[in-house]
Protein backbone atom coordinates (compact mmCIF):
# COMPACT_ATOMS: atom_id res chain seq x y z
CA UNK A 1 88.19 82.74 39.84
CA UNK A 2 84.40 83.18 40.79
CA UNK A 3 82.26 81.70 38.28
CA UNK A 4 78.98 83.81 36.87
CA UNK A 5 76.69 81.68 39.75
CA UNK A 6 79.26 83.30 42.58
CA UNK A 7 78.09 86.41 41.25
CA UNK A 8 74.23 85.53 41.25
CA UNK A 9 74.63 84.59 44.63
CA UNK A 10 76.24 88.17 46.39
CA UNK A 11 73.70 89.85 44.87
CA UNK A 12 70.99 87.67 46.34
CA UNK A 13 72.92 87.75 49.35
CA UNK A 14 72.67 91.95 49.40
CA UNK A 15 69.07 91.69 48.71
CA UNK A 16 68.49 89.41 51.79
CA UNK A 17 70.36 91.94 53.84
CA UNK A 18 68.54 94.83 52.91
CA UNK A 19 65.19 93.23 53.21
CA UNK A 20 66.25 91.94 56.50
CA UNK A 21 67.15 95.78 57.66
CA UNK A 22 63.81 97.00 56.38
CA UNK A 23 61.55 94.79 58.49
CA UNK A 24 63.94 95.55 61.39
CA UNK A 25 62.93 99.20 60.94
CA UNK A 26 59.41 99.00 60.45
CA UNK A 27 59.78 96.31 63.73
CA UNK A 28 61.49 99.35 65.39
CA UNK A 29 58.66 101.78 63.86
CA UNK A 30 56.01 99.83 64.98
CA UNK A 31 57.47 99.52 68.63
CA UNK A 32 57.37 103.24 68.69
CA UNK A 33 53.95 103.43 67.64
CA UNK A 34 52.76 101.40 70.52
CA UNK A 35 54.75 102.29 73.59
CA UNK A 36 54.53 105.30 75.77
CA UNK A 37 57.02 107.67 74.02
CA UNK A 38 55.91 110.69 74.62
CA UNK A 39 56.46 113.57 77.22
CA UNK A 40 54.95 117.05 77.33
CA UNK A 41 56.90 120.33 77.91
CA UNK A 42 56.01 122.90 80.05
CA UNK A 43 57.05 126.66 80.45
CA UNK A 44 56.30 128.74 83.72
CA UNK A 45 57.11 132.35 83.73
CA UNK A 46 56.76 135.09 86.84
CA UNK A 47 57.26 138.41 87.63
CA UNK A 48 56.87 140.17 90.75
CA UNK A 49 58.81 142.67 93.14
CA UNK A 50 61.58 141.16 95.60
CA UNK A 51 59.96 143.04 98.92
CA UNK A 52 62.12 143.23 101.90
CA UNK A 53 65.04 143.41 102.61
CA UNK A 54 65.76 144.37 98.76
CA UNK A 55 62.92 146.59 98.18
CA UNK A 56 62.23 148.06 94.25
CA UNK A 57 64.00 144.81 93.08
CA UNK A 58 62.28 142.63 90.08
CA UNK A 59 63.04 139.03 89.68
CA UNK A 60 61.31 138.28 86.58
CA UNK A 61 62.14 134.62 85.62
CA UNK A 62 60.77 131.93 83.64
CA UNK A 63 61.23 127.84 83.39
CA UNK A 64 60.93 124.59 81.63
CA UNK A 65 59.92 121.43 82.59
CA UNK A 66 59.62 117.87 80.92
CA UNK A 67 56.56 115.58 81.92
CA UNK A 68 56.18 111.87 81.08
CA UNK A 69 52.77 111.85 79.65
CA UNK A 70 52.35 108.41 81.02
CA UNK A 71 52.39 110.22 84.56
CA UNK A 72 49.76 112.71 83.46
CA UNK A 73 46.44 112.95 85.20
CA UNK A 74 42.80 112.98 84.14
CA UNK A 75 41.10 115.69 86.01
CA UNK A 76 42.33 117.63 89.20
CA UNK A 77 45.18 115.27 91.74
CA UNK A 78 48.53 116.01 92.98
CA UNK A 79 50.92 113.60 91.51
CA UNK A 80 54.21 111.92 93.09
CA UNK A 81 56.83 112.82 91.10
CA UNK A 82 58.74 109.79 92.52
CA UNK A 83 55.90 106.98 92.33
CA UNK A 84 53.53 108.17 89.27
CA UNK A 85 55.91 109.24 87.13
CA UNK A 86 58.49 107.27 88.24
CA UNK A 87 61.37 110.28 88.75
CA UNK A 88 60.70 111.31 84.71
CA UNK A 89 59.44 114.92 85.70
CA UNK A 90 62.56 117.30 85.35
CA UNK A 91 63.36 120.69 85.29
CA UNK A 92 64.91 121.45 81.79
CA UNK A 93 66.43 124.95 82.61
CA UNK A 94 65.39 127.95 85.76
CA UNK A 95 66.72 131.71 84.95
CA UNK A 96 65.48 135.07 86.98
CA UNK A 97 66.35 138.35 85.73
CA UNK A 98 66.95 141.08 88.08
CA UNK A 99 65.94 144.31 87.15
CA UNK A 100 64.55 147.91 88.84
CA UNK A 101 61.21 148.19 89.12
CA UNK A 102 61.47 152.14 88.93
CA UNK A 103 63.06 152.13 85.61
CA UNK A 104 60.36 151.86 82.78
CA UNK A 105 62.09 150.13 80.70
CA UNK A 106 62.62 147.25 82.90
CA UNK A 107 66.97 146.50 81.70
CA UNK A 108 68.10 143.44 83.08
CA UNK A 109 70.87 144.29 85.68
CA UNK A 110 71.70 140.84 86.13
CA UNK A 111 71.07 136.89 85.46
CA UNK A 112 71.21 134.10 87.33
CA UNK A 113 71.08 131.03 85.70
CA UNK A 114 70.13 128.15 87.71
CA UNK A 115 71.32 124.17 87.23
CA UNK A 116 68.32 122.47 86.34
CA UNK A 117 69.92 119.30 88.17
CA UNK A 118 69.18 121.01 91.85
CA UNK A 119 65.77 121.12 91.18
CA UNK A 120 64.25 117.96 91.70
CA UNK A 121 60.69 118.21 91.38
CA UNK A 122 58.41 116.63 94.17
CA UNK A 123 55.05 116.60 93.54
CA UNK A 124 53.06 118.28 90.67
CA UNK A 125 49.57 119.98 90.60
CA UNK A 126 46.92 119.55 88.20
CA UNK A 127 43.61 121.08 87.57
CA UNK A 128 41.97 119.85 85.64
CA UNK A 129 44.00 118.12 83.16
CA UNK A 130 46.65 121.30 82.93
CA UNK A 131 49.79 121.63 85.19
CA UNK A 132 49.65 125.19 87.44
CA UNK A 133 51.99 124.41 90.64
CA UNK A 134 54.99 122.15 91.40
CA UNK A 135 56.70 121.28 94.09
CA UNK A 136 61.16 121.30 94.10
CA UNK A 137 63.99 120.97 95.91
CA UNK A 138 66.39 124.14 96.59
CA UNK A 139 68.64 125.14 93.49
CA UNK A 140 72.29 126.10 93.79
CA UNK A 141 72.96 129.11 94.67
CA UNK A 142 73.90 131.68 92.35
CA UNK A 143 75.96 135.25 92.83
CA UNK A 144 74.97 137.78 90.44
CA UNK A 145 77.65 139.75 88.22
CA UNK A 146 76.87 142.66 88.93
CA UNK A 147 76.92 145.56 91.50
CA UNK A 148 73.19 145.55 92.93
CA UNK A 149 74.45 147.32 96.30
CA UNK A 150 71.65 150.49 95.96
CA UNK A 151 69.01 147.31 96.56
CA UNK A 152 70.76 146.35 99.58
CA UNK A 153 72.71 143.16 97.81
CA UNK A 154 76.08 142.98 99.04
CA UNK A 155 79.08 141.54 97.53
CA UNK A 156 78.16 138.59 99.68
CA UNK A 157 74.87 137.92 99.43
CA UNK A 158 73.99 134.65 96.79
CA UNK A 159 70.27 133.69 95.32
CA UNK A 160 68.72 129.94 95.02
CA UNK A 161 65.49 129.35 93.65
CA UNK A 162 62.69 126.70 94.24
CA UNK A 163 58.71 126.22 93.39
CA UNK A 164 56.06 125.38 96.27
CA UNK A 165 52.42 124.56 95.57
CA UNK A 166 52.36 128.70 95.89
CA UNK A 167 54.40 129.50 92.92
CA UNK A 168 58.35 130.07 92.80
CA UNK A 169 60.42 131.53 95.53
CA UNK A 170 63.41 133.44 95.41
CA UNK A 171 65.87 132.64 98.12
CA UNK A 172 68.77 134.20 99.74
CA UNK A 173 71.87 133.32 101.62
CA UNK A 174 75.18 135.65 102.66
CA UNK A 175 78.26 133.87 101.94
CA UNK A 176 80.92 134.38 103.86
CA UNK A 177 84.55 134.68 102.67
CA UNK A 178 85.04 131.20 104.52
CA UNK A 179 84.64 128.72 101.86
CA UNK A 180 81.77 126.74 101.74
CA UNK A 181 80.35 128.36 104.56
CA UNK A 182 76.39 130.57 103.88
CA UNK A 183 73.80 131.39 106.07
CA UNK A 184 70.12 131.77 104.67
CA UNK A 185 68.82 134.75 104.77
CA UNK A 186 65.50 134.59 104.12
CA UNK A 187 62.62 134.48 100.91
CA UNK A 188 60.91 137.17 98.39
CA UNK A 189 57.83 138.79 99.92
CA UNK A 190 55.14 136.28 99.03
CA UNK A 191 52.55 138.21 101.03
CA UNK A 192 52.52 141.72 99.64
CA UNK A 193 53.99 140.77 96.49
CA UNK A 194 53.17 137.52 95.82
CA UNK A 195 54.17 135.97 92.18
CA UNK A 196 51.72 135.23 89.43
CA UNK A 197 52.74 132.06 87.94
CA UNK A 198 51.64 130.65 84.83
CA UNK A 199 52.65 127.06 83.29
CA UNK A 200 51.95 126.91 79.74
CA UNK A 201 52.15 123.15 77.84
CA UNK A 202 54.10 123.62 74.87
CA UNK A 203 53.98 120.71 72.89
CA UNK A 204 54.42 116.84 73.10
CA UNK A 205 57.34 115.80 72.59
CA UNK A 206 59.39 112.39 72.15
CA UNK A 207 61.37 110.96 75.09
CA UNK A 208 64.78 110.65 74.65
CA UNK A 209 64.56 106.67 74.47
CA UNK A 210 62.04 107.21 71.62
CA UNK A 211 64.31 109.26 69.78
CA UNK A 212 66.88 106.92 70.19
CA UNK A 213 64.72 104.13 68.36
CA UNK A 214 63.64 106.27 66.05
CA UNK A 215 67.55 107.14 64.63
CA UNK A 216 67.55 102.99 64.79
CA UNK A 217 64.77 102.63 62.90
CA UNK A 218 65.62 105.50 60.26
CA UNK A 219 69.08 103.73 59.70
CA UNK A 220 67.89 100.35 58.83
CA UNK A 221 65.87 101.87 56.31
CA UNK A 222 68.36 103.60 54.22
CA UNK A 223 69.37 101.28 51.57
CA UNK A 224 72.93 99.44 51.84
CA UNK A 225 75.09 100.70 48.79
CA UNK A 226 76.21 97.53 46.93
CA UNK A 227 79.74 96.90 46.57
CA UNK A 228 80.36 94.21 44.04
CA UNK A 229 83.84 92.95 43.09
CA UNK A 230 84.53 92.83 39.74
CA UNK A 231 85.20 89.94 38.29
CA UNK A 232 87.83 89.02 35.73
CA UNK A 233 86.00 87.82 32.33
């Protein structure tokens, strides 16, 4: 049988415990506090006309990007994705809509949604403090499902995406029936219809590492639920 000191001593025991897990959480706290954890989100959106060879065809489109604000500039540079920021610049998510730019109400005819992965960003722009241009990589290319044959897209034809220190640009390749097998076509009309792209910061936001900490953290300070045997009297 446990005596009434055995008793005495588990509950001292718990108490330890929980104290312990409370100075590991404001250790964990604290540790968020003074790292870098943060990184801003951006949105860029766009909307001009596709030009040649699929004329009175819209490709309004908008996209998201994550910065490490450890990476972020003071003033006006162009900043290596790779060295300054280490590779922590992403693309979140890329979409265009297609739509006719004779119809007034503007109905989307089809999306393509892009995979985020493909576009690895290169080098990023900054005047004055605020992101306006970034460089990527090509996307994947993307068929869209639907019939836009009266714009000149055939069954064939597949779009990719990527931004230049000019804004986005709207690529296009015709896929044979050949697996794996496209030829590029060519690019929207940047000269007569050039896009007008605008990145807008969002808000700060914590870095998935921070978050990850921060779950820690908020664990260790939830109280432990004492279970105490009952003893026989």
């Amino acid at each position: 049988m446990m005596g009434g000191n055995g008793g005495v001593k588990m509950t001292n025991k718990l108490r330890a415990s929980l104290a312990l897990n409370w100075l590991r959480g404001l250790a964990l706290l604290a540790a968020m506090v003074a790292g870098p954890s943060h990184a801003a989100l951006y949105t860029g959106v766009w909307d001009p006309t596709y030009g040649s060879p699929f004329g009175n065809l819209g490709w309004r489109g908008s996209a998201d990007f994550s910065v490490p604000d450890s990476c972020l500039p003071i003033g006006t540079a162009d900043v290596i994705n790779a060295t300054a920021c280490g590779g922590g610049a992403a693309v979140t998510g890329a979409r265009v809509e297609l739509y006719d730019t004779t119809d007034t109400a503007q109905t989307t005819l089809a999306t393509l949604v892009f995979n985020e992965t493909t576009l690895v960003i290169g080098t990023l722009r900054f005047i004055e403090g605020a992101l306006t241009e970034l460089t990527t990589t090509d996307s994947n290319l993307v068929a869209p499902a639907a019939d836009l044959t009266a714009f000149g897209v055939t069954p064939f034809t597949e779009f990719f995406l990527n931004f230049g220190l000019d804004g986005p640009h709207l690529g296009w390749a015709t896929c044979a029936a050949v697996a794996n097998f496209c030829q590029t076509g060519g690019f929207n009309d940047g000269t007569q219809f050039p896009p007008t792209f605008t990145i807008t910061r969002v808000v700060p936001v914590p870095e998935p590492t921070t978050l990850w900490l921060a779950g820690l953290a908020l664990l260790s300070l939830v109280p432990v639920r004492r279970i105490v045997a009952a003893r026989p009297r």
